[in-house]
N, C-alpha and C. Protein backbone atom coordinates (compact mmCIF):
# COMPACT_ATOMS: atom_id res chain seq x y z
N UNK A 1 68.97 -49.40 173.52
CA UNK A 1 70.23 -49.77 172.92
C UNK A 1 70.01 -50.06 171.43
N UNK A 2 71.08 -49.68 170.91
CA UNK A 2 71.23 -49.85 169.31
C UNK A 2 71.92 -50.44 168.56
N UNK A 3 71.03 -51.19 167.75
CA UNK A 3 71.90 -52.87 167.39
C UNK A 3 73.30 -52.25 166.24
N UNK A 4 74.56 -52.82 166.86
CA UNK A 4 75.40 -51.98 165.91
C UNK A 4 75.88 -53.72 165.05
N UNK A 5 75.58 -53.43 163.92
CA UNK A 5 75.98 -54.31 162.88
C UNK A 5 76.97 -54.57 163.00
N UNK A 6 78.12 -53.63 162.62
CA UNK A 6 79.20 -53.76 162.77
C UNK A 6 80.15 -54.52 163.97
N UNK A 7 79.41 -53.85 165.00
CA UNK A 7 80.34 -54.83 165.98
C UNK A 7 79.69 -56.30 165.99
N UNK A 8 78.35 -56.79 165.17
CA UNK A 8 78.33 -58.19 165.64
C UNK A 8 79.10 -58.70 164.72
N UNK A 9 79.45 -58.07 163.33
CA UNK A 9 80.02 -59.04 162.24
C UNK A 9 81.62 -58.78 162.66
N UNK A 10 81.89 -58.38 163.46
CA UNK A 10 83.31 -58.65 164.23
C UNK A 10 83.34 -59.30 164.96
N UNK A 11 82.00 -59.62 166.11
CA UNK A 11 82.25 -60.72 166.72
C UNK A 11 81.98 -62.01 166.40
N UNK A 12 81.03 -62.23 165.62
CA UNK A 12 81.14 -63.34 164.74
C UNK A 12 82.19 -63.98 164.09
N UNK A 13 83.09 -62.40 163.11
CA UNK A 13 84.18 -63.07 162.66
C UNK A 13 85.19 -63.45 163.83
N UNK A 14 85.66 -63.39 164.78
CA UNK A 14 86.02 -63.46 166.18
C UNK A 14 85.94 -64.90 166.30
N UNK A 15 84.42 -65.32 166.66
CA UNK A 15 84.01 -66.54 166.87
C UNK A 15 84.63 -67.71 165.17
N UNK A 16 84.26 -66.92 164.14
CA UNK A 16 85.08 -68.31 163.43
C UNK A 16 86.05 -68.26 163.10
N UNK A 17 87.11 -67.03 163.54
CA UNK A 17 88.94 -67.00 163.94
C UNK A 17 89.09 -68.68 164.83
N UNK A 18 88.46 -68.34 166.17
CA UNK A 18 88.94 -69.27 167.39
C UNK A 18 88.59 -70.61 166.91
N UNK A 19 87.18 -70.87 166.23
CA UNK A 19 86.47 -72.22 165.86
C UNK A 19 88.13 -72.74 164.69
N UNK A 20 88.18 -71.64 163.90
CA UNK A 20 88.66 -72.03 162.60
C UNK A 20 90.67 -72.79 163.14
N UNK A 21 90.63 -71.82 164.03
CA UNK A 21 92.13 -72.04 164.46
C UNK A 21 92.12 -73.47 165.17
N UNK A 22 91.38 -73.66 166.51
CA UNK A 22 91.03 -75.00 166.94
C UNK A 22 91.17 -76.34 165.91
N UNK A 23 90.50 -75.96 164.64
CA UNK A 23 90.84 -77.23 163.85
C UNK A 23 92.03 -76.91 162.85
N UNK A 24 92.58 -76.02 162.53
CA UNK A 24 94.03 -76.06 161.86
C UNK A 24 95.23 -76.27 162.33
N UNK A 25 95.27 -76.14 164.35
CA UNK A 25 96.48 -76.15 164.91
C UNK A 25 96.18 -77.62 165.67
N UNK A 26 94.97 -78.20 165.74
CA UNK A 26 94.52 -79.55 166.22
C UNK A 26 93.17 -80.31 166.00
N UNK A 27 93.90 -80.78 164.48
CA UNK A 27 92.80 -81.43 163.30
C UNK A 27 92.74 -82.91 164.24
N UNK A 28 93.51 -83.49 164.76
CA UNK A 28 93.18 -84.88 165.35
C UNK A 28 92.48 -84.85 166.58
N UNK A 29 92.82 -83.76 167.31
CA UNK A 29 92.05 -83.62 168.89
C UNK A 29 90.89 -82.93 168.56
N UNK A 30 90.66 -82.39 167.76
CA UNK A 30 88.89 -81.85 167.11
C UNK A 30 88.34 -83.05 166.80
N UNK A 31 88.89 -84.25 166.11
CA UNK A 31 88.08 -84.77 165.24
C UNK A 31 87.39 -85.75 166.39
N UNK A 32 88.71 -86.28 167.47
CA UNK A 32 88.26 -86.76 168.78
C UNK A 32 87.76 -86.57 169.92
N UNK A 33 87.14 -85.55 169.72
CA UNK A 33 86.65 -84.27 170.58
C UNK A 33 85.10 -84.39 169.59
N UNK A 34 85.00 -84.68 168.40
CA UNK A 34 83.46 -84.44 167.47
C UNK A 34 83.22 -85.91 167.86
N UNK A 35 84.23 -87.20 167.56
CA UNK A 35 83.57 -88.30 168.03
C UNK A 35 83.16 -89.40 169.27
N UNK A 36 83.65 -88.25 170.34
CA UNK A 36 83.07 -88.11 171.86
C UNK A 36 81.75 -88.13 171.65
N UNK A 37 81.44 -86.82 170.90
CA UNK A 37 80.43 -85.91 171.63
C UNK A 37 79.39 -86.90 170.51
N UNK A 38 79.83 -87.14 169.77
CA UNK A 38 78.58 -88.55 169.11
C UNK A 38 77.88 -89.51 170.01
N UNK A 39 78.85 -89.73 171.20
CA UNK A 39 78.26 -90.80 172.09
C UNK A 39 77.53 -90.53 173.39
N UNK A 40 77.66 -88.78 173.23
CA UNK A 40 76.68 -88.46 174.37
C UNK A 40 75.64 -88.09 174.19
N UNK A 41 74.71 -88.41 175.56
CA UNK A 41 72.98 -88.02 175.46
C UNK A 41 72.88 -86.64 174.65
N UNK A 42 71.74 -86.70 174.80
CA UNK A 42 71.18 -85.68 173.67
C UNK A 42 70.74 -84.52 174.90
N UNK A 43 70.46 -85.00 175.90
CA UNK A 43 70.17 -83.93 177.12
C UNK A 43 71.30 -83.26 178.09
N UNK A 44 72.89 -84.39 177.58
CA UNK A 44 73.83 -84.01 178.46
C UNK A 44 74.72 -82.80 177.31
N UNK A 45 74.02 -83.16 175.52
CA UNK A 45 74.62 -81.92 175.34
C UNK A 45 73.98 -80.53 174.91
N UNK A 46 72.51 -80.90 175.21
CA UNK A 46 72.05 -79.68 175.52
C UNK A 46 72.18 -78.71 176.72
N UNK A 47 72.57 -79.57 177.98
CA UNK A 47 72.85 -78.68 179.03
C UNK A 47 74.50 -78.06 178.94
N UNK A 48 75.05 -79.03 178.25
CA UNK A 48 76.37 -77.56 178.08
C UNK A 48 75.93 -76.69 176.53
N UNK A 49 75.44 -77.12 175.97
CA UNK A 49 75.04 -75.96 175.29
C UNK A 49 74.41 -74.55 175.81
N UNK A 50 73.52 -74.81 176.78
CA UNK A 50 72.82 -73.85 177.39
C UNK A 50 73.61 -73.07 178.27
N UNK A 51 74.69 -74.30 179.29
CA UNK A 51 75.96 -73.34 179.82
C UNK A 51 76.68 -72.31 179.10
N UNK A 52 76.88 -73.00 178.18
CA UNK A 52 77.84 -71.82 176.80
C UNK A 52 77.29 -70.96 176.49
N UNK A 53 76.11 -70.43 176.15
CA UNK A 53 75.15 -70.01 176.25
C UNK A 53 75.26 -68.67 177.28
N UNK A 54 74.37 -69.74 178.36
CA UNK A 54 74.59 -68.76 179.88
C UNK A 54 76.00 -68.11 179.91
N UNK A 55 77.02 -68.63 179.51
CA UNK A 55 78.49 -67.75 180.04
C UNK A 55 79.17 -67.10 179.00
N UNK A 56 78.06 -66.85 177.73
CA UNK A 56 78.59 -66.10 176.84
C UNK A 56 77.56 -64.78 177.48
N UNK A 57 76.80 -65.11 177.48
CA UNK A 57 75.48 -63.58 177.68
C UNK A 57 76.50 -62.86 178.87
N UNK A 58 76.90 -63.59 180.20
CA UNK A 58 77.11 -63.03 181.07
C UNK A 58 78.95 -62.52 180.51
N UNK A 59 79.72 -62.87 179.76
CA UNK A 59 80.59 -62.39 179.42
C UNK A 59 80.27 -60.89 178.67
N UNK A 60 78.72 -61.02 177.91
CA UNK A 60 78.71 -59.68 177.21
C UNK A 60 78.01 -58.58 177.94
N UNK A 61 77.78 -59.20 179.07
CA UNK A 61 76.89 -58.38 179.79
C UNK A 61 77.85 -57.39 180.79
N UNK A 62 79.32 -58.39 181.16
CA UNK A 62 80.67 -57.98 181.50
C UNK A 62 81.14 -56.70 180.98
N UNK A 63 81.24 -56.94 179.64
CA UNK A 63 81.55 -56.02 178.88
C UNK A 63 81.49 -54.85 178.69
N UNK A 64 80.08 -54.49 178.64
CA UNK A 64 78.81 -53.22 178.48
C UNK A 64 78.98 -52.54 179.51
């Protein structure tokens, strides 16, 4: 397989459409949503990191 540039810098821009919209249509529930996640373990948010992770690969793997 052949890394196509193009489609990652679309999905990237993709990814900071949704990030970017999240905080312009809900600047107060982001900001309380960032100062949650201040008060959790450092291992409880690496394991949803790794989920997000896991269920992005298997979304692109969907895809293909």
């Amino acid at each position: 397989m052949r890394f196509d540039l193009a489609l990652f810098l679309r999905a990237l821009g993709l990814a900071f459409v949704l990030e970017g919209l999240c905080w312009a249509l809900f600047p107060g529930g982001m900001r309380r949503a960032m100062s949650e996640l201040l008060s959790r373990p450092e291992g409880q948010l690496r394991l949803a990191g790794l989920t997000a992770v896991a269920a992005g690969l298997l979304l692109v793997r969907l895809a293909l």
